[in-house]
C-alpha atoms as a PDB file:
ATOM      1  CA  UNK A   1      22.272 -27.659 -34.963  1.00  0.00           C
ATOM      2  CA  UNK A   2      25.813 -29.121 -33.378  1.00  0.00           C
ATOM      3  CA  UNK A   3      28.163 -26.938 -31.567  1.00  0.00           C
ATOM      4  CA  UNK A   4      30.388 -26.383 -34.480  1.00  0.00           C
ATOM      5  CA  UNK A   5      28.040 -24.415 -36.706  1.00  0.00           C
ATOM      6  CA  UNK A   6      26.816 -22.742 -33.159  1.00  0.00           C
ATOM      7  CA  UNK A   7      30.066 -21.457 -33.440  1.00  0.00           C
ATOM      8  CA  UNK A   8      30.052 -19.793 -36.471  1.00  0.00           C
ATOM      9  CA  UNK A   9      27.115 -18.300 -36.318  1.00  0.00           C
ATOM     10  CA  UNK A  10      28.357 -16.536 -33.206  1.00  0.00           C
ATOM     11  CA  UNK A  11      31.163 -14.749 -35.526  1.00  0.00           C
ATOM     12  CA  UNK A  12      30.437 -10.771 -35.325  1.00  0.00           C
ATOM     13  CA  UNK A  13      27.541 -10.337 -37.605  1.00  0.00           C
ATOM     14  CA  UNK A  14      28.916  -6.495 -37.979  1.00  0.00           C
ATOM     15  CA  UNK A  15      32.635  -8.586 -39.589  1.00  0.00           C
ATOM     16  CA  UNK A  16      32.320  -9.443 -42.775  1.00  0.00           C
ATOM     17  CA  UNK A  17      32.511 -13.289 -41.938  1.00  0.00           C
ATOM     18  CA  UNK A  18      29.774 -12.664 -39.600  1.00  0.00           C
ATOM     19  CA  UNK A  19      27.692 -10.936 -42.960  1.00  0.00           C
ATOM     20  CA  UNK A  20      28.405 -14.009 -44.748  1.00  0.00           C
ATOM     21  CA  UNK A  21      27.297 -16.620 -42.853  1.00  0.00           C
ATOM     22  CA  UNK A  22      24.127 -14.960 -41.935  1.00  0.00           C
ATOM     23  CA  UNK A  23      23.114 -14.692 -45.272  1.00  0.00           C
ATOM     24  CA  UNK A  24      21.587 -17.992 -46.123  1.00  0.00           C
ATOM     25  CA  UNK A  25      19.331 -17.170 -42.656  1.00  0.00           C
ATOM     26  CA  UNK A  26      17.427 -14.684 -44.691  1.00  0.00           C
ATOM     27  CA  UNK A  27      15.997 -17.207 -46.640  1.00  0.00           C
ATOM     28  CA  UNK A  28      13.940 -18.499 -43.302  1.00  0.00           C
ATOM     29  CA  UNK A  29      10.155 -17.397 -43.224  1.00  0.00           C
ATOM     30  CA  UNK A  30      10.051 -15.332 -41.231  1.00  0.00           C
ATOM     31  CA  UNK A  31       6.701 -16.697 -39.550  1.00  0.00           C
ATOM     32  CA  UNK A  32       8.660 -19.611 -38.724  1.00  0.00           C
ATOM     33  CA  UNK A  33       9.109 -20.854 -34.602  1.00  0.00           C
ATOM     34  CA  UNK A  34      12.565 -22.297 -34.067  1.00  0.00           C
ATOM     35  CA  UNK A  35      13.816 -23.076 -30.743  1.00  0.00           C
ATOM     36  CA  UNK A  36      16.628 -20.623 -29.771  1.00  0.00           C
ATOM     37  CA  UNK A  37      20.079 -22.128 -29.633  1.00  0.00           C
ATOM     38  CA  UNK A  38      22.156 -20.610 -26.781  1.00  0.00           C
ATOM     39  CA  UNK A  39      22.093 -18.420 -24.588  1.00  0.00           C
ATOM     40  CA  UNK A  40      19.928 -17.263 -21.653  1.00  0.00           C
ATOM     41  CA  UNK A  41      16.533 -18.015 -23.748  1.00  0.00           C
ATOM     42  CA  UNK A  42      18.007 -21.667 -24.840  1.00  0.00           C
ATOM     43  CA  UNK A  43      15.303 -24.164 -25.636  1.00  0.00           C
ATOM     44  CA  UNK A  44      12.420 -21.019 -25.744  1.00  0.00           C
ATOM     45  CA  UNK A  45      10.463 -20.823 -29.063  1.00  0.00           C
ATOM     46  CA  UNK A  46      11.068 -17.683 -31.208  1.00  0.00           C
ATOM     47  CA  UNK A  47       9.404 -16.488 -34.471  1.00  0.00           C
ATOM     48  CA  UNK A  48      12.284 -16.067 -36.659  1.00  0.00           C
ATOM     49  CA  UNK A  49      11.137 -12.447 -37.934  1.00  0.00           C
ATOM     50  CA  UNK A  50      10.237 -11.110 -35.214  1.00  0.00           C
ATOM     51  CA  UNK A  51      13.824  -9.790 -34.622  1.00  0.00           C
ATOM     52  CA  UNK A  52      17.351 -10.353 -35.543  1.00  0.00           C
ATOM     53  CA  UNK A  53      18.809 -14.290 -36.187  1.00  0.00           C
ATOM     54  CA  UNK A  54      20.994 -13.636 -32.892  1.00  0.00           C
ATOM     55  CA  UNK A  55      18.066 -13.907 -30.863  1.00  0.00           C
ATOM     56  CA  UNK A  56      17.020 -17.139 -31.786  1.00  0.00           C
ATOM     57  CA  UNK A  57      20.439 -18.196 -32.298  1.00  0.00           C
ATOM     58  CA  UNK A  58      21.498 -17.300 -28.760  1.00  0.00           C
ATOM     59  CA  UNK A  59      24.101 -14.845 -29.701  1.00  0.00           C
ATOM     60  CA  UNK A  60      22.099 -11.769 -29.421  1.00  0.00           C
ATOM     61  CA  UNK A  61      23.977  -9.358 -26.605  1.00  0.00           C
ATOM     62  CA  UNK A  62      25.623 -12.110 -25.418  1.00  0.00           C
ATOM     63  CA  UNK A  63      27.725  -9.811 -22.578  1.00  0.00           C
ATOM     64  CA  UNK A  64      24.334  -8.135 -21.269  1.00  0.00           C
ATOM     65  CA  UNK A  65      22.442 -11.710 -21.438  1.00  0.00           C
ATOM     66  CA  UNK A  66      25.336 -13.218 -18.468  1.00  0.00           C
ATOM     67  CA  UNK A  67      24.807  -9.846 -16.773  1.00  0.00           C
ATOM     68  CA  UNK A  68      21.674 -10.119 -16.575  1.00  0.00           C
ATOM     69  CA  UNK A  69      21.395 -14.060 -15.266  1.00  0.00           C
ATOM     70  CA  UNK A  70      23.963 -12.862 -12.390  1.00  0.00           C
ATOM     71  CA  UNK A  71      21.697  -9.965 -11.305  1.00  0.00           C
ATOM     72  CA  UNK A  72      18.413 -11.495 -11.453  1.00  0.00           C
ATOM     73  CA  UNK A  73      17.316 -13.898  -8.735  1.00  0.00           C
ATOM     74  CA  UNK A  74      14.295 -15.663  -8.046  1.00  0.00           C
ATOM     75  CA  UNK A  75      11.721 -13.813  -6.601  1.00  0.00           C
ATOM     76  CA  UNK A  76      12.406 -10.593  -7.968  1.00  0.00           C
ATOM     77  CA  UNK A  77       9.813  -8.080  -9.625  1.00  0.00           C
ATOM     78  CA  UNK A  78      11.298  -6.856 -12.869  1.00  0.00           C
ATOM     79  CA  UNK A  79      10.395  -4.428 -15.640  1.00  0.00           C
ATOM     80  CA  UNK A  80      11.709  -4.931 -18.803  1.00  0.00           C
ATOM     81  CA  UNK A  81      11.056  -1.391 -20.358  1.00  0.00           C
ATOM     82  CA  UNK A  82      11.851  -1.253 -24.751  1.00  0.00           C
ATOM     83  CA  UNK A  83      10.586  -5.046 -23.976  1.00  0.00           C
ATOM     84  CA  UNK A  84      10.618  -5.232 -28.031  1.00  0.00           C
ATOM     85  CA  UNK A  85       9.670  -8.618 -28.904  1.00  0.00           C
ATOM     86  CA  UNK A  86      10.111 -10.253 -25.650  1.00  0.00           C
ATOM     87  CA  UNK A  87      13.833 -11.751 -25.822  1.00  0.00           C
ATOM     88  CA  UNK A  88      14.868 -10.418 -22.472  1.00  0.00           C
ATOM     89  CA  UNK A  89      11.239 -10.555 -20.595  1.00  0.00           C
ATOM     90  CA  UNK A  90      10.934 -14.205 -21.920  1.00  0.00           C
ATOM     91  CA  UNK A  91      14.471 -14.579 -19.926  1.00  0.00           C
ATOM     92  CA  UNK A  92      13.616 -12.576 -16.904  1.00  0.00           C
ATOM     93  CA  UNK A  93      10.239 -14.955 -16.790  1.00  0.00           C
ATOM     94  CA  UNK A  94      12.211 -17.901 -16.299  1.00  0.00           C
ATOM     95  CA  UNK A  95      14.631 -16.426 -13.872  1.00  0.00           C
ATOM     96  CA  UNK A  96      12.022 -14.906 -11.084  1.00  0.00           C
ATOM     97  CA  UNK A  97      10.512 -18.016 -11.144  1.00  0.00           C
ATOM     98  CA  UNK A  98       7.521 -16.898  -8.555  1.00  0.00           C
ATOM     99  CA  UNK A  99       8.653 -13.384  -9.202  1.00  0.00           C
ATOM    100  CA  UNK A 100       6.669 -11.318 -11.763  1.00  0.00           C
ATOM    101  CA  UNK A 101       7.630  -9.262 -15.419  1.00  0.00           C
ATOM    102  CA  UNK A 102       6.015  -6.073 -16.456  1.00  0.00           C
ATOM    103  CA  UNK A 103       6.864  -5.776 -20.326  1.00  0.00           C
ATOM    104  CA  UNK A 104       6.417  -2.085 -21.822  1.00  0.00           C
ATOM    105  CA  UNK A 105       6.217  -1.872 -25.319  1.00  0.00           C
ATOM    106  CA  UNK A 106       4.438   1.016 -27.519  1.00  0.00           C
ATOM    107  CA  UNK A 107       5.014  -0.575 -30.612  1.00  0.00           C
ATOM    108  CA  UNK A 108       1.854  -2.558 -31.711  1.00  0.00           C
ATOM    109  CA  UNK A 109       3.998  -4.961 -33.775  1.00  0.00           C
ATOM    110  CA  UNK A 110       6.382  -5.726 -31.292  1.00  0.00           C
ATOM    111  CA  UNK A 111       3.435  -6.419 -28.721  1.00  0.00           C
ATOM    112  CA  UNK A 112       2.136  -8.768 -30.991  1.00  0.00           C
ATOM    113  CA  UNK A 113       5.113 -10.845 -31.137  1.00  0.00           C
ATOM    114  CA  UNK A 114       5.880 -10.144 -27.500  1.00  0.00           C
ATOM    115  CA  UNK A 115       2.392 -11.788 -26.350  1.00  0.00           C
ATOM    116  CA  UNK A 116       3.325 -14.549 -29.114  1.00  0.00           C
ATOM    117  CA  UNK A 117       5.784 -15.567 -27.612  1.00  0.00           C
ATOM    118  CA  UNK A 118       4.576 -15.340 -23.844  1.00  0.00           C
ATOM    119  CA  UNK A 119       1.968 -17.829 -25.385  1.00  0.00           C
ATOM    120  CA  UNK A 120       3.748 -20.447 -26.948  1.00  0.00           C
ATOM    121  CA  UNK A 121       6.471 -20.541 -24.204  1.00  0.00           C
ATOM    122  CA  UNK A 122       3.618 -21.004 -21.369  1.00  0.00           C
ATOM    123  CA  UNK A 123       5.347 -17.943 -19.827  1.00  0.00           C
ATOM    124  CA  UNK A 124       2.290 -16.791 -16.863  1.00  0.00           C
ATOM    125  CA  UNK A 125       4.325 -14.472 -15.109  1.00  0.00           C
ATOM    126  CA  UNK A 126       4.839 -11.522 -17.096  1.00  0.00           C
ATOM    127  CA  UNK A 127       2.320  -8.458 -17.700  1.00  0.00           C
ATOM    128  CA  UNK A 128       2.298  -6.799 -20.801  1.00  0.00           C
ATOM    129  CA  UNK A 129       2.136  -3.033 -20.941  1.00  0.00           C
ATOM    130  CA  UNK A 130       1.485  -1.416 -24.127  1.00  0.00           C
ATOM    131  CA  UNK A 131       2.714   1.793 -23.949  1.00  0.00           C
ATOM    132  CA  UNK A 132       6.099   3.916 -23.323  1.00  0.00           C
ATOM    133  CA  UNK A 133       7.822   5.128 -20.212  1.00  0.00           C
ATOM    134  CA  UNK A 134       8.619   8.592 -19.828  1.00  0.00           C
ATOM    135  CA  UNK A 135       9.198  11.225 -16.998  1.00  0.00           C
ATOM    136  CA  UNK A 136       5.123  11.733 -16.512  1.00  0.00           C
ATOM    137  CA  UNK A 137       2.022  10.113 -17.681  1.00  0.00           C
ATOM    138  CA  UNK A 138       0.823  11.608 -20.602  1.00  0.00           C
ATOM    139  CA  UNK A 139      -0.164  11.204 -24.939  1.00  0.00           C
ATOM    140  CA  UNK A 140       3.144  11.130 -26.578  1.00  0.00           C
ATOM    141  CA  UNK A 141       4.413  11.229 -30.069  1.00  0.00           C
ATOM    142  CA  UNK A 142       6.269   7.799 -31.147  1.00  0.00           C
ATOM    143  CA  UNK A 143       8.886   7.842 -33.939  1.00  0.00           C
ATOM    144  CA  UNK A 144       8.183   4.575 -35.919  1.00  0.00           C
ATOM    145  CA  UNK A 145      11.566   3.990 -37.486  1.00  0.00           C
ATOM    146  CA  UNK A 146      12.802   1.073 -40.214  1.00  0.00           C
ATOM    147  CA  UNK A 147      13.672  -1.326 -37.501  1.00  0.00           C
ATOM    148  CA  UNK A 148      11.422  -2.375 -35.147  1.00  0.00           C
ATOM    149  CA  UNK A 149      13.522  -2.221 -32.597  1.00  0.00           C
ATOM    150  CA  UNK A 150      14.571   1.677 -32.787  1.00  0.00           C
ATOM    151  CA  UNK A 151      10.975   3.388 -32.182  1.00  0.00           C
ATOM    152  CA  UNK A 152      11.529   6.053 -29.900  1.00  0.00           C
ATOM    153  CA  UNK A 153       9.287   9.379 -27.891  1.00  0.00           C
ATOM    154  CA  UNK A 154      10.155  12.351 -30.316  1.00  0.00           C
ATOM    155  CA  UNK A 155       8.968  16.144 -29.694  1.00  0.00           C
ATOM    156  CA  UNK A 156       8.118  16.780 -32.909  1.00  0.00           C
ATOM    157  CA  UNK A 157       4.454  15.814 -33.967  1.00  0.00           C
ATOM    158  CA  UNK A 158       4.012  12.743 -35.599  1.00  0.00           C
ATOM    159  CA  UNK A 159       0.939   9.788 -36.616  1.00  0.00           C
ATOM    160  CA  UNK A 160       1.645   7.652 -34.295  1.00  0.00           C
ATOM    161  CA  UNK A 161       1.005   8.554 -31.060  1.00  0.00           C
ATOM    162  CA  UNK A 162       1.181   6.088 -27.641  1.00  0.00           C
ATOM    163  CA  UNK A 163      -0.031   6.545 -23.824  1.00  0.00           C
ATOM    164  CA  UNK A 164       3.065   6.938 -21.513  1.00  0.00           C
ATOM    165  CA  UNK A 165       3.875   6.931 -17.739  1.00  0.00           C
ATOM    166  CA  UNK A 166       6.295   7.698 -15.447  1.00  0.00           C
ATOM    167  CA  UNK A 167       7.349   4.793 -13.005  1.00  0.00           C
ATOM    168  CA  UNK A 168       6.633   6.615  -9.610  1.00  0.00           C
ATOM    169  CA  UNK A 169       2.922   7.538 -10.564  1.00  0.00           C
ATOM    170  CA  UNK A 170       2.582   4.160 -11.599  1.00  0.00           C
ATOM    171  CA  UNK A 171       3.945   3.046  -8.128  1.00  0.00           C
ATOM    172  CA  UNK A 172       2.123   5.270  -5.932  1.00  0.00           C
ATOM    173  CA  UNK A 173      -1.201   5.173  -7.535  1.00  0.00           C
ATOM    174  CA  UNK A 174      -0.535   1.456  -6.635  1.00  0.00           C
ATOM    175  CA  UNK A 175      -0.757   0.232  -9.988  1.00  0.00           C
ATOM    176  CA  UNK A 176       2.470  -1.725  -9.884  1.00  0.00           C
ATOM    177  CA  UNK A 177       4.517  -2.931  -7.123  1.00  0.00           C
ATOM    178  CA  UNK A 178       7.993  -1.204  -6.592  1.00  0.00           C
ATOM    179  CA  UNK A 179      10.697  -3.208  -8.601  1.00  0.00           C
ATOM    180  CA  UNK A 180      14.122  -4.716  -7.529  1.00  0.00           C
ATOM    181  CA  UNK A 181      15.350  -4.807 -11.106  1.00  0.00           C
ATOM    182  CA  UNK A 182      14.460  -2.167 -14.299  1.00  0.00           C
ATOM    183  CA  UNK A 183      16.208  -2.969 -17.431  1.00  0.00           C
ATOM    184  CA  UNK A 184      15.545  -0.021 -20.199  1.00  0.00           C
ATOM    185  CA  UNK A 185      16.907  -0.079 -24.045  1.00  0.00           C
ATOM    186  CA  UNK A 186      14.312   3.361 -25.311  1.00  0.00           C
ATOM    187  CA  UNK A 187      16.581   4.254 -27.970  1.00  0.00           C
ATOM    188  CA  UNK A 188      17.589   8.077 -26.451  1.00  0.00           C
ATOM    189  CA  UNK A 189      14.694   8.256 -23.924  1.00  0.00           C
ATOM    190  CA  UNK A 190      17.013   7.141 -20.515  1.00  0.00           C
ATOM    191  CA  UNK A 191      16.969  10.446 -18.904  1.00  0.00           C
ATOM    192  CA  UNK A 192      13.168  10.659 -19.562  1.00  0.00           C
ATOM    193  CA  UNK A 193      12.630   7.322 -17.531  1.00  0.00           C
ATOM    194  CA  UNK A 194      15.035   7.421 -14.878  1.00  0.00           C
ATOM    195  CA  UNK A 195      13.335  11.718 -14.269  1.00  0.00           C
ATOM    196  CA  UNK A 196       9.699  10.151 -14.337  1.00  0.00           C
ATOM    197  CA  UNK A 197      11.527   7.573 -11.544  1.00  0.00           C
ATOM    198  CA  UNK A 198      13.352   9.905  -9.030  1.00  0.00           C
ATOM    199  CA  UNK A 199      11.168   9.163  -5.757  1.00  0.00           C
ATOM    200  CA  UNK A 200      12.645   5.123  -6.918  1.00  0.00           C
ATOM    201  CA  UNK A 201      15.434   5.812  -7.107  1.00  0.00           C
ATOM    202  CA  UNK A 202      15.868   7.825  -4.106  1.00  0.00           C
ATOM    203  CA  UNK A 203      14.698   4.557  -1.940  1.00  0.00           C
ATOM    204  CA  UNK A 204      18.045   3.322  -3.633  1.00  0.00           C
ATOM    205  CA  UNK A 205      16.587   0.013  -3.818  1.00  0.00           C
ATOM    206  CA  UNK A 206      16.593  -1.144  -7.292  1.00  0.00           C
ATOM    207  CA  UNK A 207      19.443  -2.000 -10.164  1.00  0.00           C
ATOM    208  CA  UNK A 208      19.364  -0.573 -13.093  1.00  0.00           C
ATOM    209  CA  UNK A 209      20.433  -2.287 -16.717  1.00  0.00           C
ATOM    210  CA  UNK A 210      20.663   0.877 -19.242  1.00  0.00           C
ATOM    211  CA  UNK A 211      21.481   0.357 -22.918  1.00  0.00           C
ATOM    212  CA  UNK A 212      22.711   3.948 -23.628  1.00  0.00           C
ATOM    213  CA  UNK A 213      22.363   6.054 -26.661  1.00  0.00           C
ATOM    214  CA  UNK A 214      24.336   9.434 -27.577  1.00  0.00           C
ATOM    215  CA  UNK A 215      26.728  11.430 -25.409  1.00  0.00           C
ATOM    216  CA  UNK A 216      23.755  13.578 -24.123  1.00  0.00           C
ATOM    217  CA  UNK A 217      22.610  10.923 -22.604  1.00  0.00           C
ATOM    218  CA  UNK A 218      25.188   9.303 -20.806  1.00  0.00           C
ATOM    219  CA  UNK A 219      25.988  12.695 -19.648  1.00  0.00           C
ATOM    220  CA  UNK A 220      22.688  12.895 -18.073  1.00  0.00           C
ATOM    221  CA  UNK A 221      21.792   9.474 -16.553  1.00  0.00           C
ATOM    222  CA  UNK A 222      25.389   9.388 -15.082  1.00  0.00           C
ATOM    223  CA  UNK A 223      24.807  12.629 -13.551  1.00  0.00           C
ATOM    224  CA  UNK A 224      21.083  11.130 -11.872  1.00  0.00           C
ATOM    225  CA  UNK A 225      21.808   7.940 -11.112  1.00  0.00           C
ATOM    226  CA  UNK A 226      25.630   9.301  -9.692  1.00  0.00           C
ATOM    227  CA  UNK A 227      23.660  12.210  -7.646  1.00  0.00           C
ATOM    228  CA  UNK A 228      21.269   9.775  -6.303  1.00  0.00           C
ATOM    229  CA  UNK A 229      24.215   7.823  -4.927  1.00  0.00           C
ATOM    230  CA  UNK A 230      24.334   4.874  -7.384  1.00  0.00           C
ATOM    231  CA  UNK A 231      27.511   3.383  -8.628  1.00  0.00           C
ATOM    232  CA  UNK A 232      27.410   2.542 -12.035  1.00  0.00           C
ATOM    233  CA  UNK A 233      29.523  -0.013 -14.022  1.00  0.00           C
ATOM    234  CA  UNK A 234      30.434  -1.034 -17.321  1.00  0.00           C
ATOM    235  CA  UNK A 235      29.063  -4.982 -18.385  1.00  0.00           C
ATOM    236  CA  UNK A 236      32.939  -6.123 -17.364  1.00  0.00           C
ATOM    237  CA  UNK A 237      31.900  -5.187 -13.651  1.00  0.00           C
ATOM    238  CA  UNK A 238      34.584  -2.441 -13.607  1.00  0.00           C
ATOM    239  CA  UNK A 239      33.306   0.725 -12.327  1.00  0.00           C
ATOM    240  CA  UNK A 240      32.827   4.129 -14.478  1.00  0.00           C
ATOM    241  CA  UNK A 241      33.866   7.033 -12.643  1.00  0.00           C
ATOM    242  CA  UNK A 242      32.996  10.163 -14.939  1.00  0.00           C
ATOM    243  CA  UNK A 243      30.168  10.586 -17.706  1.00  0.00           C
ATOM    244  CA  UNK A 244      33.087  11.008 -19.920  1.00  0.00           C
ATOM    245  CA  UNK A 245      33.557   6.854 -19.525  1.00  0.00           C
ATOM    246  CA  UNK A 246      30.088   6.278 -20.063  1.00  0.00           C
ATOM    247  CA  UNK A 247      29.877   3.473 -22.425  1.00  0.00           C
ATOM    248  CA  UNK A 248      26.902   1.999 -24.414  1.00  0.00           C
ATOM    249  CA  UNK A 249      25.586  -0.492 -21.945  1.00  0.00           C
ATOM    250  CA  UNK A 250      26.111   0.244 -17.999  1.00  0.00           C
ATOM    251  CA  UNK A 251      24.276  -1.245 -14.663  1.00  0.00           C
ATOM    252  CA  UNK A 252      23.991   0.825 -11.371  1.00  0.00           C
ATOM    253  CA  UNK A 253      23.889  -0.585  -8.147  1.00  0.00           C
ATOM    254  CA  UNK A 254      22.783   1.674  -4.860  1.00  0.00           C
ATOM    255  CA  UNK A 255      26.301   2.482  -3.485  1.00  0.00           C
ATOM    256  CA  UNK A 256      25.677   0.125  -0.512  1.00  0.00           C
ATOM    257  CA  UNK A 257      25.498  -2.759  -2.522  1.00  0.00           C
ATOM    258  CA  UNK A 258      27.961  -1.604  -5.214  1.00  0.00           C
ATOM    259  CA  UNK A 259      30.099  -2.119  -2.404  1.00  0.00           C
ATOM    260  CA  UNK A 260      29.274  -5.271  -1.256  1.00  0.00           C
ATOM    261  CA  UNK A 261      29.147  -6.961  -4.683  1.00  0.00           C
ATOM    262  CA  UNK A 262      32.442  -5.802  -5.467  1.00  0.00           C
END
């Protein structure tokens, strides 16, 4: 595809325009592989249903995607936790290089196409967790919802229910090695991970890449990751200063290196 129709495609597929031209793309099987377009993941094979046409097209959170190539650096050990189908551990894979991905994913489906796509891109460092990540290791209940992408940990009893496990247990059992880099998108769960991670994040050695979801939480993970001397900062790089500026999608730096990156 030339850059022109690249273009269009990136129109706002929320704006009418954007509606418009994406509606001939629901026409593609979705069992199809194309090669994504843009983008962090350009030139990486992507089954066309397993998510929405941004991700092969490139123009899937474009903002968070040049975030996230500033903040991760070769080397690195990264979790990618709400891994879905893989877009963002398929990008984190190439940019460790000799680092190392650990993927968590509950949803059965969206491990399927997650290891599908580790597979046909050849990507051999990145461990797949299938389960959910919560403030301690336990059985959960798992809200299945119409979009694969919008599962979430409920309390109320359900028939699908998923192993889950809180990052410092996982840590110092010794069953994964302490990470420089967590991003999380667990549709309302964020204050569940980032309590089942408070010994982390008092080492204040790790960022944090938080999709956000509801006032309750941004109230909460600005008041953890704030008390446990983190600054935090909107996807622009300006810095949020009350939970009342909380937007949807934030990264937190230990204060130390807030500083110095700024």
């Amino acid at each position: 595809m030339d850059a022109a129709p690249t273009r269009l495609l990136s129109t706002d597929p929320r704006a009418p325009l954007g509606k418009l031209l994406r509606l001939p793309l629901y026409l593609l099987p979705r069992e199809w592989v194309l090669p994504v377009l843009s983008g962090i993941n350009k030139g990486r094979k992507w089954r066309v249903g397993s998510h929405i046409h941004g991700c092969w097209i490139g123009t899937y959170e474009r903002e968070k995607q040049g975030v996230s190539a500033r903040l991760v650096r070769r080397g690195m050990t990264v979790y990618d936790i709400g891994a879905q189908a893989g877009f963002y551990s398929l990008a984190f894979s190439n940019l460790v290089g000799d680092g190392h991905v650990y993927a968590f994913e509950p949803l059965a489906e969206n491990c399927a196409n997650l290891l599908d796509h580790l597979r046909m891109n050849k990507a051999k460092n990145v461990t797949v967790h299938q389960m959910a990540v919560s403030e301690r290791s336990c059985i959960v209940d798992f809200h299945i919802a119409e979009s694969n992408a919008m599962g979430s940990i409920t309390d109320e009893p359900g028939a699908y229910r998923v192993c889950a496990v809180a990052l410092d247990t996982c840590i110092e059992e010794g069953m994964l090695p302490p990470p420089d880099l967590v991003k999380m998108d667990v549709e309302g769960g964020e204050s569940r991970v980032l309590r089942g991670a408070m010994r982390l994040l008092s080492q204040r050695r790790t960022i944090w890449l938080v999709a956000l979801h509801g006032q309750q939480q941004k109230q909460k993970c600005f008041e953890i990751l704030h008390g446990g001397c983190y600054a935090i900062y909107r996807l622009d790089g300006t810095q949020v200063i009350s939970p009342a500026e909380m937007p949807d999608e934030i990264y937190a730096l230990p204060e130390q290196e807030g500083l110095r990156r700024s």
